[in-house]
PDB file of N, CA and C in Angstrom:
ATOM      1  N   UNK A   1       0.847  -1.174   0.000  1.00  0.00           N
ATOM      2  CA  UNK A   1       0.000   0.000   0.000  1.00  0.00           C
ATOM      3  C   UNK A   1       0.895   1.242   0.000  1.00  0.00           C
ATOM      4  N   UNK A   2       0.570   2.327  -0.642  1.00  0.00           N
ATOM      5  CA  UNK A   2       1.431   3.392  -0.995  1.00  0.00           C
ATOM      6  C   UNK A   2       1.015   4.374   0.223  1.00  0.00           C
ATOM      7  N   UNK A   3       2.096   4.785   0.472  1.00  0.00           N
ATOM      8  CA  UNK A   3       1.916   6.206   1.581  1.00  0.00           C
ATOM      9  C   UNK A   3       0.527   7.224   1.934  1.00  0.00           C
ATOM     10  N   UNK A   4       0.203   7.658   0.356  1.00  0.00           N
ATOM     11  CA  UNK A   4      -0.906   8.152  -0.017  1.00  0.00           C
ATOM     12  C   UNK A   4      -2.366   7.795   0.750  1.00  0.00           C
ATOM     13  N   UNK A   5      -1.965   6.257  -0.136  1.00  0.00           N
ATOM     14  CA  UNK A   5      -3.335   5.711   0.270  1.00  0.00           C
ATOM     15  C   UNK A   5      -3.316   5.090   1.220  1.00  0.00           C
ATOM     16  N   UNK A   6      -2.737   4.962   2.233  1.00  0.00           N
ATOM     17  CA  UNK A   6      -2.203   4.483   3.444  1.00  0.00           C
ATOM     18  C   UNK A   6      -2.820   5.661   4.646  1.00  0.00           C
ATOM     19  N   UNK A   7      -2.356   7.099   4.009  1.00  0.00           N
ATOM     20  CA  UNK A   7      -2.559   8.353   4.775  1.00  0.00           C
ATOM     21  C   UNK A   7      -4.480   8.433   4.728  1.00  0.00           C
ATOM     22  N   UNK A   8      -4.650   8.273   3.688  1.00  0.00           N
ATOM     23  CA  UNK A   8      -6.262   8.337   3.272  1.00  0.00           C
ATOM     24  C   UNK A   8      -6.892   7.611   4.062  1.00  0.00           C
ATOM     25  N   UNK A   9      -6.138   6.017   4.080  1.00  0.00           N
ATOM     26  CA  UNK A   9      -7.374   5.163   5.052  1.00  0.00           C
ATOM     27  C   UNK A   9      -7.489   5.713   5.982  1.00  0.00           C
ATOM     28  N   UNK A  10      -6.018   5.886   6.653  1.00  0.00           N
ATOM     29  CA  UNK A  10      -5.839   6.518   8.287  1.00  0.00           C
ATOM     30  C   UNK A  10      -7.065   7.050   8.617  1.00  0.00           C
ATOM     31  N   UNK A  11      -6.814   8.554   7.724  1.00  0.00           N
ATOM     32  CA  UNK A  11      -7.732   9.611   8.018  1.00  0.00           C
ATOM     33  C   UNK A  11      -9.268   8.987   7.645  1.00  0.00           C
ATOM     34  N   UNK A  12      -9.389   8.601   7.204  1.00  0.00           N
ATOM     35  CA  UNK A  12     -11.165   7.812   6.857  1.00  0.00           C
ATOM     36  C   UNK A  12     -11.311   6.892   8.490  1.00  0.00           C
ATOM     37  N   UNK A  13     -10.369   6.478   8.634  1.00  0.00           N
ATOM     38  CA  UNK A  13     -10.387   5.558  10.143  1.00  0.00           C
ATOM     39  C   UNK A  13     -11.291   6.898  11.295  1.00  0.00           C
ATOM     40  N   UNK A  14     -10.032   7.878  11.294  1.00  0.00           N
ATOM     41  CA  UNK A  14     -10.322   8.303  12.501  1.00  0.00           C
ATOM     42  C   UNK A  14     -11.846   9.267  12.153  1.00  0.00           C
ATOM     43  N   UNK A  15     -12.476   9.632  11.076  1.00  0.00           N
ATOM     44  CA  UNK A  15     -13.752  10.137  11.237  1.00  0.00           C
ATOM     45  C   UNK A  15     -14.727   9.500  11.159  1.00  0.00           C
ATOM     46  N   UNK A  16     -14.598   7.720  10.951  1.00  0.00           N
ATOM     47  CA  UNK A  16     -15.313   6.758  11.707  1.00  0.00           C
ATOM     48  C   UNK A  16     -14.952   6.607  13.425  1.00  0.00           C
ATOM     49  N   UNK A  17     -13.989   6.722  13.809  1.00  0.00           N
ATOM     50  CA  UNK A  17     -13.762   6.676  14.897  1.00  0.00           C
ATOM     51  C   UNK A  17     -14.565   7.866  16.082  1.00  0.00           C
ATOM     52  N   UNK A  18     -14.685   9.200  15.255  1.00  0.00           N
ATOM     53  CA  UNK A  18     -15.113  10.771  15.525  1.00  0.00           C
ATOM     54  C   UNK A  18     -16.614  10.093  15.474  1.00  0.00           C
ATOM     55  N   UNK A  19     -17.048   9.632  14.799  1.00  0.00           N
ATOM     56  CA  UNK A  19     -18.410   9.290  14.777  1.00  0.00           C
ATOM     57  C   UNK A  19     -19.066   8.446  15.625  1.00  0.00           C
ATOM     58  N   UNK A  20     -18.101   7.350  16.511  1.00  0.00           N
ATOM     59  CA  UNK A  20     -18.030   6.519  17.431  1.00  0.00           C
ATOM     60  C   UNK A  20     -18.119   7.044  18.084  1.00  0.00           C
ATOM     61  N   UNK A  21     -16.977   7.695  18.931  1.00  0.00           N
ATOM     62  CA  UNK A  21     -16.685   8.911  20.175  1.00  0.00           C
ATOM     63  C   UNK A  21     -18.348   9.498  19.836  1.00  0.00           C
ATOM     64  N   UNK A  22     -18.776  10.432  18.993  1.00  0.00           N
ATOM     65  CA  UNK A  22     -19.776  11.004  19.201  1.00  0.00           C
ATOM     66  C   UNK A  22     -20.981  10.475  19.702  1.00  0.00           C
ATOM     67  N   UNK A  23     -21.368   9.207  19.235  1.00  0.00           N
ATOM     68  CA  UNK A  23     -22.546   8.698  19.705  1.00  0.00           C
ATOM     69  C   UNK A  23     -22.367   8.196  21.306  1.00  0.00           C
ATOM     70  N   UNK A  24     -21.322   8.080  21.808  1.00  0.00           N
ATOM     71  CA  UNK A  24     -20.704   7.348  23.380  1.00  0.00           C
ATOM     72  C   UNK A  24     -19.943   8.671  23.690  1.00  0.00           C
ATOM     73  N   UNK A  25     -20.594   8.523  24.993  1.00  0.00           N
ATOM     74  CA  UNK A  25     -19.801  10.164  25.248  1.00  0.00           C
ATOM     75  C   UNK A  25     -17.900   9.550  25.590  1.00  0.00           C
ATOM     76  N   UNK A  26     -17.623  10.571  26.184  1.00  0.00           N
ATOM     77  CA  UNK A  26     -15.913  10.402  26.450  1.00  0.00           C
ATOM     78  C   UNK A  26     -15.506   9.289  27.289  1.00  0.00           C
ATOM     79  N   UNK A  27     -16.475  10.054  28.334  1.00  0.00           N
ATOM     80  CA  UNK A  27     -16.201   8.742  29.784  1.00  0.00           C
ATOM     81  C   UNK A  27     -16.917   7.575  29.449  1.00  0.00           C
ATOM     82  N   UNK A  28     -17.685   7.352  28.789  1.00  0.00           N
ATOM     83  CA  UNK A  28     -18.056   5.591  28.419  1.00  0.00           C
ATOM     84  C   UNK A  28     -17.056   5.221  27.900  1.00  0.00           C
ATOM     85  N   UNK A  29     -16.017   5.736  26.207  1.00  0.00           N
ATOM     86  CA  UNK A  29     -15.295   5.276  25.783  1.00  0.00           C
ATOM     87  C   UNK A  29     -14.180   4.907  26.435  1.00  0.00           C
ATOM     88  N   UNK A  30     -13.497   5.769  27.550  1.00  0.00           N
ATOM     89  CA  UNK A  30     -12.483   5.519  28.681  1.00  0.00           C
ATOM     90  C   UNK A  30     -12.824   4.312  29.272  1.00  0.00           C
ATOM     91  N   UNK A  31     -14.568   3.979  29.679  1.00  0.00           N
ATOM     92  CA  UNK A  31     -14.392   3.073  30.679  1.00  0.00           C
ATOM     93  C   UNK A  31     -14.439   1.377  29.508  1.00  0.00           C
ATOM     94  N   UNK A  32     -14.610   1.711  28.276  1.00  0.00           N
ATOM     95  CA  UNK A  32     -14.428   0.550  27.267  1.00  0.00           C
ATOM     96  C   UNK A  32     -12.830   0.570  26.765  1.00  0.00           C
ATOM     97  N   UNK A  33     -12.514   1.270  27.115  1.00  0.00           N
ATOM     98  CA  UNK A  33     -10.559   1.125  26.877  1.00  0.00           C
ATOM     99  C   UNK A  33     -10.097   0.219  27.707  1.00  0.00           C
ATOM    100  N   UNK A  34     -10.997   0.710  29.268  1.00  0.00           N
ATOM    101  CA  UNK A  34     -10.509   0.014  30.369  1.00  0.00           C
ATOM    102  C   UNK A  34     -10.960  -1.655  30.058  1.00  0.00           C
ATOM    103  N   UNK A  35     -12.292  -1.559  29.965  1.00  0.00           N
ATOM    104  CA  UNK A  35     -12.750  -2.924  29.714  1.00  0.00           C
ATOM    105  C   UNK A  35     -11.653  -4.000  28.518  1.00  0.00           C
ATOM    106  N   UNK A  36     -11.145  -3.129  27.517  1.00  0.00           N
ATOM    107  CA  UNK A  36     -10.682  -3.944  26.267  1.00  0.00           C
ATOM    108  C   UNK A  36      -9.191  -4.060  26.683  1.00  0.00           C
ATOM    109  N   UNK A  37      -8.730  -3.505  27.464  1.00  0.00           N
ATOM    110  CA  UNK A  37      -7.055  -3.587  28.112  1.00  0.00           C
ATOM    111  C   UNK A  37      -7.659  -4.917  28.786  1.00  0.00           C
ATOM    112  N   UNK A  38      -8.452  -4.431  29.161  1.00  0.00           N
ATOM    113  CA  UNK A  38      -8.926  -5.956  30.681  1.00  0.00           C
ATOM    114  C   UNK A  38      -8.979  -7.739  29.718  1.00  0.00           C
ATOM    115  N   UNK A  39      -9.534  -7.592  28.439  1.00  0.00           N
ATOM    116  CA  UNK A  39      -9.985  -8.547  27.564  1.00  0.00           C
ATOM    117  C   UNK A  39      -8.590  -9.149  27.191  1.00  0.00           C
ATOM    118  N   UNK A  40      -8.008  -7.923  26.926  1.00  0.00           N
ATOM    119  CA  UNK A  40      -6.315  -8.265  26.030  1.00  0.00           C
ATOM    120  C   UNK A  40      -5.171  -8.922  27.574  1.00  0.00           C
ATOM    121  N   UNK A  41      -5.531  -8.481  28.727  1.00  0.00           N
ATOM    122  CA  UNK A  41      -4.508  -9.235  29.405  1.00  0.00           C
ATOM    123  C   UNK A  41      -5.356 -10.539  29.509  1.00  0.00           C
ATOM    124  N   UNK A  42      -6.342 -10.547  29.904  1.00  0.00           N
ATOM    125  CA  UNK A  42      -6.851 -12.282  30.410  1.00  0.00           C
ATOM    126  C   UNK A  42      -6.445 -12.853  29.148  1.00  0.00           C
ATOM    127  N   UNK A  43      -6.859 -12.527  27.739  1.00  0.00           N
ATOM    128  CA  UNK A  43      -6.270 -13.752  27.081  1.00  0.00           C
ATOM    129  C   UNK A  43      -4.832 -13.473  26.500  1.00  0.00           C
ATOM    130  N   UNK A  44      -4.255 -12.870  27.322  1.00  0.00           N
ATOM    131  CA  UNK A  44      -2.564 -13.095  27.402  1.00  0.00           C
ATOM    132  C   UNK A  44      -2.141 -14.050  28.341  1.00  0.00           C
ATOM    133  N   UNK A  45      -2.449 -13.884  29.669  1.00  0.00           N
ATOM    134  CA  UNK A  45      -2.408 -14.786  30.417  1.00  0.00           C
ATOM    135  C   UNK A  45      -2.882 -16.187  30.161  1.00  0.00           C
ATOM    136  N   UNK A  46      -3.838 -16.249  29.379  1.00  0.00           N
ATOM    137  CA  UNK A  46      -4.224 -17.768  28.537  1.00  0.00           C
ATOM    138  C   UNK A  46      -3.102 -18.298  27.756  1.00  0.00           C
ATOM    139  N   UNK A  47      -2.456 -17.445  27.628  1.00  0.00           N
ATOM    140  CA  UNK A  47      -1.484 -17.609  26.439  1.00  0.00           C
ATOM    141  C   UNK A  47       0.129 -18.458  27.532  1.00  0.00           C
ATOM    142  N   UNK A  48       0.433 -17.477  28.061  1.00  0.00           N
ATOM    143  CA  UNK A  48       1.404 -18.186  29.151  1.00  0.00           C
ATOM    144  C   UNK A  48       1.041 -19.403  29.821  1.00  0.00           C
ATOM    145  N   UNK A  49      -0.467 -19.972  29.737  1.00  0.00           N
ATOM    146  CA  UNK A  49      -0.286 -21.265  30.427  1.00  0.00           C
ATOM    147  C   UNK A  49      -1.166 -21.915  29.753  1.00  0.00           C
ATOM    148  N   UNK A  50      -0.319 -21.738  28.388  1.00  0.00           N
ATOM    149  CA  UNK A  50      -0.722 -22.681  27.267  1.00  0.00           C
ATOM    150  C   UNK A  50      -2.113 -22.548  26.554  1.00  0.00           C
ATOM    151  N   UNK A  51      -3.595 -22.011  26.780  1.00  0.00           N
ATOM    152  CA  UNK A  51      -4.324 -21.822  26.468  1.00  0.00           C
ATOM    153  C   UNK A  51      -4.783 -21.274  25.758  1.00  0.00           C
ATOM    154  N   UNK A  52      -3.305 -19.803  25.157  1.00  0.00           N
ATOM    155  CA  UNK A  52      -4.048 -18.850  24.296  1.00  0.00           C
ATOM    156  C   UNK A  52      -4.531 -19.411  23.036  1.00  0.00           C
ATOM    157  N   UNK A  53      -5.351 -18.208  22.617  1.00  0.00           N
ATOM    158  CA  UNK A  53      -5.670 -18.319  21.017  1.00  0.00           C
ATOM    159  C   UNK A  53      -4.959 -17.442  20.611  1.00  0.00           C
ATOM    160  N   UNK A  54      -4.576 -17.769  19.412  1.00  0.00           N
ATOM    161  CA  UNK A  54      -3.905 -16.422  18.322  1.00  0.00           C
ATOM    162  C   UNK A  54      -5.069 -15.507  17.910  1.00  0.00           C
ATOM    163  N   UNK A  55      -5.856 -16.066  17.677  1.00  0.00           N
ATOM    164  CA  UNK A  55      -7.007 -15.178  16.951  1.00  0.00           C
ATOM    165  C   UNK A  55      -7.772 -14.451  17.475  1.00  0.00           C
ATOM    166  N   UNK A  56      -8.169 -14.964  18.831  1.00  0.00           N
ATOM    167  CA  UNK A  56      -8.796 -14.275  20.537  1.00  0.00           C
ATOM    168  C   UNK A  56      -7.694 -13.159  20.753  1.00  0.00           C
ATOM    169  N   UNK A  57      -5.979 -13.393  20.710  1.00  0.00           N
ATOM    170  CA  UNK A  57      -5.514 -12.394  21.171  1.00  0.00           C
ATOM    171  C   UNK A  57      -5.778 -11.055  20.025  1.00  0.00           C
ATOM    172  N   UNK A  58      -5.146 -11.531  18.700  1.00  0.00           N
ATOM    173  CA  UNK A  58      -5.601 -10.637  17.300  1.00  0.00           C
ATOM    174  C   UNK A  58      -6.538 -10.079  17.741  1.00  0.00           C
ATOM    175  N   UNK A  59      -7.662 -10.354  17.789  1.00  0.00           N
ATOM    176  CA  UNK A  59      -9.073 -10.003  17.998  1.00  0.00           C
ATOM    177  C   UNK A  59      -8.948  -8.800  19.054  1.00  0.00           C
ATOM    178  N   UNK A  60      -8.274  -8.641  19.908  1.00  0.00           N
ATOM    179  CA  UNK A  60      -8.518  -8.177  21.717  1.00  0.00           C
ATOM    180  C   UNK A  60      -7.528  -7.230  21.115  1.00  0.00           C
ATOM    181  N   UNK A  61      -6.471  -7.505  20.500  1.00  0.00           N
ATOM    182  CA  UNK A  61      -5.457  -6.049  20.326  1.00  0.00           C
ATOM    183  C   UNK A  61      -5.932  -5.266  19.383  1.00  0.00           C
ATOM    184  N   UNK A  62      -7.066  -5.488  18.534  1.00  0.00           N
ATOM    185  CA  UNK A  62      -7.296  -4.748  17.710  1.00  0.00           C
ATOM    186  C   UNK A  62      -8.841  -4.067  18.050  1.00  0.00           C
ATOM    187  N   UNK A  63      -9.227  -4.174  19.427  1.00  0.00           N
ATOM    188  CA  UNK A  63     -10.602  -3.913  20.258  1.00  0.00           C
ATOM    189  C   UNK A  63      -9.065  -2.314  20.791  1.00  0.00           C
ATOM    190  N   UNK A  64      -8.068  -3.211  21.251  1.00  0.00           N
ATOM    191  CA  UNK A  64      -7.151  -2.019  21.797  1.00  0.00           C
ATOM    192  C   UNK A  64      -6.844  -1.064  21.370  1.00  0.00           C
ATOM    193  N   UNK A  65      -6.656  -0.984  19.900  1.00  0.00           N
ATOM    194  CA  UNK A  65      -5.875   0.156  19.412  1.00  0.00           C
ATOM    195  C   UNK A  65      -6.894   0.310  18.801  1.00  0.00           C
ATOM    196  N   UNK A  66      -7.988   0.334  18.869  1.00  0.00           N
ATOM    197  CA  UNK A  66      -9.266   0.865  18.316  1.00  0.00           C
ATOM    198  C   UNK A  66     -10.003   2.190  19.523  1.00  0.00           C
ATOM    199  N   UNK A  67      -9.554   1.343  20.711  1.00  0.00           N
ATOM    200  CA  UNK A  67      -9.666   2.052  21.859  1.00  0.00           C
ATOM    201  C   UNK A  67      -8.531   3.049  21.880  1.00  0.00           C
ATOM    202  N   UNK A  68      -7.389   2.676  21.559  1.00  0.00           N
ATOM    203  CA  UNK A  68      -6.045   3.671  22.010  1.00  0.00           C
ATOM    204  C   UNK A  68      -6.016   4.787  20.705  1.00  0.00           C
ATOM    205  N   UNK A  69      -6.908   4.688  19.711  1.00  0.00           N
ATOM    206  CA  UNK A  69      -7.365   6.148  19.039  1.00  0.00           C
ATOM    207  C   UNK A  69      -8.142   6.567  19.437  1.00  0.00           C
ATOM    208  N   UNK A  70      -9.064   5.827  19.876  1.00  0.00           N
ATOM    209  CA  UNK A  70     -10.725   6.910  20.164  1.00  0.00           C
ATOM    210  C   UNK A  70     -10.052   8.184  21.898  1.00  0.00           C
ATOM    211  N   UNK A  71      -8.745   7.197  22.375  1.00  0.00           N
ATOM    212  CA  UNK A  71      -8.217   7.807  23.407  1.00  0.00           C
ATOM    213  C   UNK A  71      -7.294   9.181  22.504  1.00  0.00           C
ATOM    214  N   UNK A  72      -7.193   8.795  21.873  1.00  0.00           N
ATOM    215  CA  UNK A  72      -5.956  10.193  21.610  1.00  0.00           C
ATOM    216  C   UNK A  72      -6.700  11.040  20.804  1.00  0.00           C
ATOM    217  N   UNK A  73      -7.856  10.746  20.178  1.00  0.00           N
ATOM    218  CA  UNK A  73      -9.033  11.885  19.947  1.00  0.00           C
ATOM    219  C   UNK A  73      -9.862  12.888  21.052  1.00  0.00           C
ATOM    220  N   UNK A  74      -9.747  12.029  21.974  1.00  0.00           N
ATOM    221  CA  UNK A  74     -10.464  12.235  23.639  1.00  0.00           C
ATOM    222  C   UNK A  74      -9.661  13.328  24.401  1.00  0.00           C
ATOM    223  N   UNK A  75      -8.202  12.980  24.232  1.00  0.00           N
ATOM    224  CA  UNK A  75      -6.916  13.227  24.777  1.00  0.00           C
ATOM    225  C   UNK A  75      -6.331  14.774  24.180  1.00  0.00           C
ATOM    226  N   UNK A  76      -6.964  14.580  22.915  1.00  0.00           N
ATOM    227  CA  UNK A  76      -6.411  15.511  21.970  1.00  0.00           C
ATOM    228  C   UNK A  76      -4.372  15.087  21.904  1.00  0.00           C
ATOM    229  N   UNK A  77      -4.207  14.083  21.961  1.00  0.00           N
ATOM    230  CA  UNK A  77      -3.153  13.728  21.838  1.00  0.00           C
ATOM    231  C   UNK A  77      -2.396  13.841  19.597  1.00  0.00           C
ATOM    232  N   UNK A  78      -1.408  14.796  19.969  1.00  0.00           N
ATOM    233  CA  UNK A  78      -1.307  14.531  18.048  1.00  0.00           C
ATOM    234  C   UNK A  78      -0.660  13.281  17.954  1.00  0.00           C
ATOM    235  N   UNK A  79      -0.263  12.947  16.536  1.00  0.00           N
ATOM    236  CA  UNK A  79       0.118  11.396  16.157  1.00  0.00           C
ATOM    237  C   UNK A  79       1.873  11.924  16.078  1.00  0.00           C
ATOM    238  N   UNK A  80       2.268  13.101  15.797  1.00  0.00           N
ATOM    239  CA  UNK A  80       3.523  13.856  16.549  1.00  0.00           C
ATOM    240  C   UNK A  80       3.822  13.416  17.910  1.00  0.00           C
ATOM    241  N   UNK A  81       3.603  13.811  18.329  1.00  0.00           N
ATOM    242  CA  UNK A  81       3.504  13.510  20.091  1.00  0.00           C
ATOM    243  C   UNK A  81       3.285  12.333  20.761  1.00  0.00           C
ATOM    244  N   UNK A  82       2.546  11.171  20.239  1.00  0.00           N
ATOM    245  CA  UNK A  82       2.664  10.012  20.010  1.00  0.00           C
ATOM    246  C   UNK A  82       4.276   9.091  19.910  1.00  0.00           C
ATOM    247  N   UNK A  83       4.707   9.503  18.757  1.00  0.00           N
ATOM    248  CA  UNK A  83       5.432   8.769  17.631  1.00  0.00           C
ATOM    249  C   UNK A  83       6.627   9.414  18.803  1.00  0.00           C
ATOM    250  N   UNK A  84       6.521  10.380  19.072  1.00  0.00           N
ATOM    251  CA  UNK A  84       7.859  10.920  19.965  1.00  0.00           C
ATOM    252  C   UNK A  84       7.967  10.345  21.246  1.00  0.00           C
ATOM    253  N   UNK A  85       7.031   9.723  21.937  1.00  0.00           N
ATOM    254  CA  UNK A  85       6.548   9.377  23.195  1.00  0.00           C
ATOM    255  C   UNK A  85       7.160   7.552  22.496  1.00  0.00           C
ATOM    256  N   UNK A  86       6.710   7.315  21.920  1.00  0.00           N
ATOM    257  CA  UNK A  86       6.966   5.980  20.966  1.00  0.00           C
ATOM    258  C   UNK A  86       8.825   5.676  20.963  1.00  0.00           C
ATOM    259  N   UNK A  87       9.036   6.567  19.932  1.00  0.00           N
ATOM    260  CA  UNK A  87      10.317   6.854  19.528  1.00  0.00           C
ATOM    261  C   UNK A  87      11.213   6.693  21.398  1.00  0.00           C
ATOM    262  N   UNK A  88      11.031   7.710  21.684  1.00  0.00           N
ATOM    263  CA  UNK A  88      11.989   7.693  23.342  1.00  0.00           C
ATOM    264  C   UNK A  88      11.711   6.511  24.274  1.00  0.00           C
ATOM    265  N   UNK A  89      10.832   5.726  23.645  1.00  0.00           N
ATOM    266  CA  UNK A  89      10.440   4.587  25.267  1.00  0.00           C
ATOM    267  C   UNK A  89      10.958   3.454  24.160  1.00  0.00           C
ATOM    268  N   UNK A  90      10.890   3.827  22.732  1.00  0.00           N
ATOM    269  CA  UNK A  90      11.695   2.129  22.148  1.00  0.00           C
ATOM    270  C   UNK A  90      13.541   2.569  22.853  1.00  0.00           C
ATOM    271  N   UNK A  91      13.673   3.269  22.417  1.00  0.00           N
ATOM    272  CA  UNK A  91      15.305   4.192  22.301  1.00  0.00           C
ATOM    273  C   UNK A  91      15.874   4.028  24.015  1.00  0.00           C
ATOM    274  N   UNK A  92      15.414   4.157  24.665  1.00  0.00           N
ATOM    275  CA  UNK A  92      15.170   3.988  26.369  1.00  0.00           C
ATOM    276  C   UNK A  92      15.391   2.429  26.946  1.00  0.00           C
ATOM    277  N   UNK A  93      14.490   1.722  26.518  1.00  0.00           N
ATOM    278  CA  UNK A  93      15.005   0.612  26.163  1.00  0.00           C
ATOM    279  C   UNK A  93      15.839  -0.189  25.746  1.00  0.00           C
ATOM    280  N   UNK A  94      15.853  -0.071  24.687  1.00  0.00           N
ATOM    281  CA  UNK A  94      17.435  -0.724  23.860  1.00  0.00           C
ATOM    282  C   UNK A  94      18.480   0.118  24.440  1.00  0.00           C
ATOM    283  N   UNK A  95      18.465   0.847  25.303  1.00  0.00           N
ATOM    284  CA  UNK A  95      19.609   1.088  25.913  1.00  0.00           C
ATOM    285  C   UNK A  95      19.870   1.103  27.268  1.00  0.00           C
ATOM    286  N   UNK A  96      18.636   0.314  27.663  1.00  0.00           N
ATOM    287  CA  UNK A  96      18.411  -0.495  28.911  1.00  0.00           C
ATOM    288  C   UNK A  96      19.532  -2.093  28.734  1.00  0.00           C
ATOM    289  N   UNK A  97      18.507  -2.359  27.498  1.00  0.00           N
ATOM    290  CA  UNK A  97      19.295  -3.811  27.335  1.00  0.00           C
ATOM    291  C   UNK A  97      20.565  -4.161  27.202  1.00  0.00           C
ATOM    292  N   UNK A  98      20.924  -2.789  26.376  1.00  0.00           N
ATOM    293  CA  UNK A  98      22.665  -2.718  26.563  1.00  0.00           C
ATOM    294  C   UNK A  98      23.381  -2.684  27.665  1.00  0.00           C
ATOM    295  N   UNK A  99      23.211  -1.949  28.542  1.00  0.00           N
ATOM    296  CA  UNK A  99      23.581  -1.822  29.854  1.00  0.00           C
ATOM    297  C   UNK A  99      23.599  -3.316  30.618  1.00  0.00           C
ATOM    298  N   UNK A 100      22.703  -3.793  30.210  1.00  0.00           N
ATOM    299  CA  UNK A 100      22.429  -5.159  30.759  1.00  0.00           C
ATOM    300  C   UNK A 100      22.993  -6.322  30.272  1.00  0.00           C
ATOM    301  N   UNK A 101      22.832  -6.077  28.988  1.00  0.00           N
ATOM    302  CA  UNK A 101      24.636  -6.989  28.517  1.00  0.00           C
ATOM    303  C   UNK A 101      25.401  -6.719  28.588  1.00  0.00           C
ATOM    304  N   UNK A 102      26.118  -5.481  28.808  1.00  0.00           N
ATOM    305  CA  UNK A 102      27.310  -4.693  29.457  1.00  0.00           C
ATOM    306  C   UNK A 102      27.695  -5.684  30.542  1.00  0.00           C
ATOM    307  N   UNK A 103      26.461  -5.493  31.394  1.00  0.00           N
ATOM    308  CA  UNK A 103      26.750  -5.981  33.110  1.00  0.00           C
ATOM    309  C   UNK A 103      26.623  -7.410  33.372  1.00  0.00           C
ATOM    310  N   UNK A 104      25.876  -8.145  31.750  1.00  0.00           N
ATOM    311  CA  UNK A 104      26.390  -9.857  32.052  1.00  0.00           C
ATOM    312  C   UNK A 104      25.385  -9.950  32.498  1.00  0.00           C
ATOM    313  N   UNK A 105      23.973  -8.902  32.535  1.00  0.00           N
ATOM    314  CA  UNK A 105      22.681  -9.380  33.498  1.00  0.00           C
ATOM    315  C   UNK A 105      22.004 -10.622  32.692  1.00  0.00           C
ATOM    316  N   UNK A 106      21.429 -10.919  33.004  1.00  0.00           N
ATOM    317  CA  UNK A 106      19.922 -11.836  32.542  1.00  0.00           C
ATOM    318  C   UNK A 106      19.131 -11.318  32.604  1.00  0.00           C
ATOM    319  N   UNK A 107      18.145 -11.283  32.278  1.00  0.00           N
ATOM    320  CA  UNK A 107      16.752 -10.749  31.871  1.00  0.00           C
ATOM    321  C   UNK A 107      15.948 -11.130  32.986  1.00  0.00           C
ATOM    322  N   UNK A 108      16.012 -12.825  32.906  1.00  0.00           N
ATOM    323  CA  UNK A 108      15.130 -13.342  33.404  1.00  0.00           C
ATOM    324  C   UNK A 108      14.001 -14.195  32.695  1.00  0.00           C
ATOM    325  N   UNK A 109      13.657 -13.721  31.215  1.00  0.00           N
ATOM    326  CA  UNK A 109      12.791 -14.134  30.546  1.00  0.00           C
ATOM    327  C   UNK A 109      13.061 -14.276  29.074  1.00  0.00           C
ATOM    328  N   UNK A 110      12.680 -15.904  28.642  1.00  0.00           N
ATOM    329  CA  UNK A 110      12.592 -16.454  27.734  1.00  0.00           C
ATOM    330  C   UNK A 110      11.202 -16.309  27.178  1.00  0.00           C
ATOM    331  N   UNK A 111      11.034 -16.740  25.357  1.00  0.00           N
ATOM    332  CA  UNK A 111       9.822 -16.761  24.972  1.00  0.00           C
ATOM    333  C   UNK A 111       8.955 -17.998  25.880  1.00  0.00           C
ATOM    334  N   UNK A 112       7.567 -17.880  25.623  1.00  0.00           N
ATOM    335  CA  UNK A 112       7.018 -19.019  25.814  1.00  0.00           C
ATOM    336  C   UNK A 112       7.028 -20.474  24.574  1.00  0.00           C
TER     337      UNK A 112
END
């Protein structure tokens, strides 16, 4: 998919999304963020003791980031400000981990 039309869906997303938010006021949508974070850990935790579904989790992360726009419309959060918030906590990290192979640490954690 080309940039263009990539940018187009986006924006077609979020004034379906504007139309969502509108019919559910703010604080319902907050308390269905809360609810769909809640959906996405239980069947994570299914997942660590063997039970998950792939398609239950698919399903639940995409209830999430359906929720985690209708939040940054709510928020008035830009997709700038985002991507920078994004950008510094990947960057923060990987230079966590370095430090930590520096120091010979372990993690602690393997895949499942």
């Amino acid at each position: 998919m080309e940039a263009e039309e990539r940018e187009g869906k986006e924006v077609m997303d979020m004034i379906k999304l504007e139309e969502i938010l509108r019919h559910y006021s703010p604080e319902a949508q907050i308390v269905k963020s809360i609810e769909e974070l809640a959906e996405l850990q239980a069947e994570l935790a299914r997942l660590l003791i063997k039970q998950g579904d792939v398609k239950k989790i698919t399903s639940e992360i995409a209830d999430v980031l359906i929720m985690v726009n209708q939040l940054t419309i709510i928020l008035d959060i830009t997709p700038e400000d985002l991507e920078n918030w994004i950008k510094f906590k990947i960057d923060r990290q990987l230079e966590r981990i370095r430090e930590q192979e520096q120091a010979g640490a372990d993690c602690g954690w393997r895949k499942p």
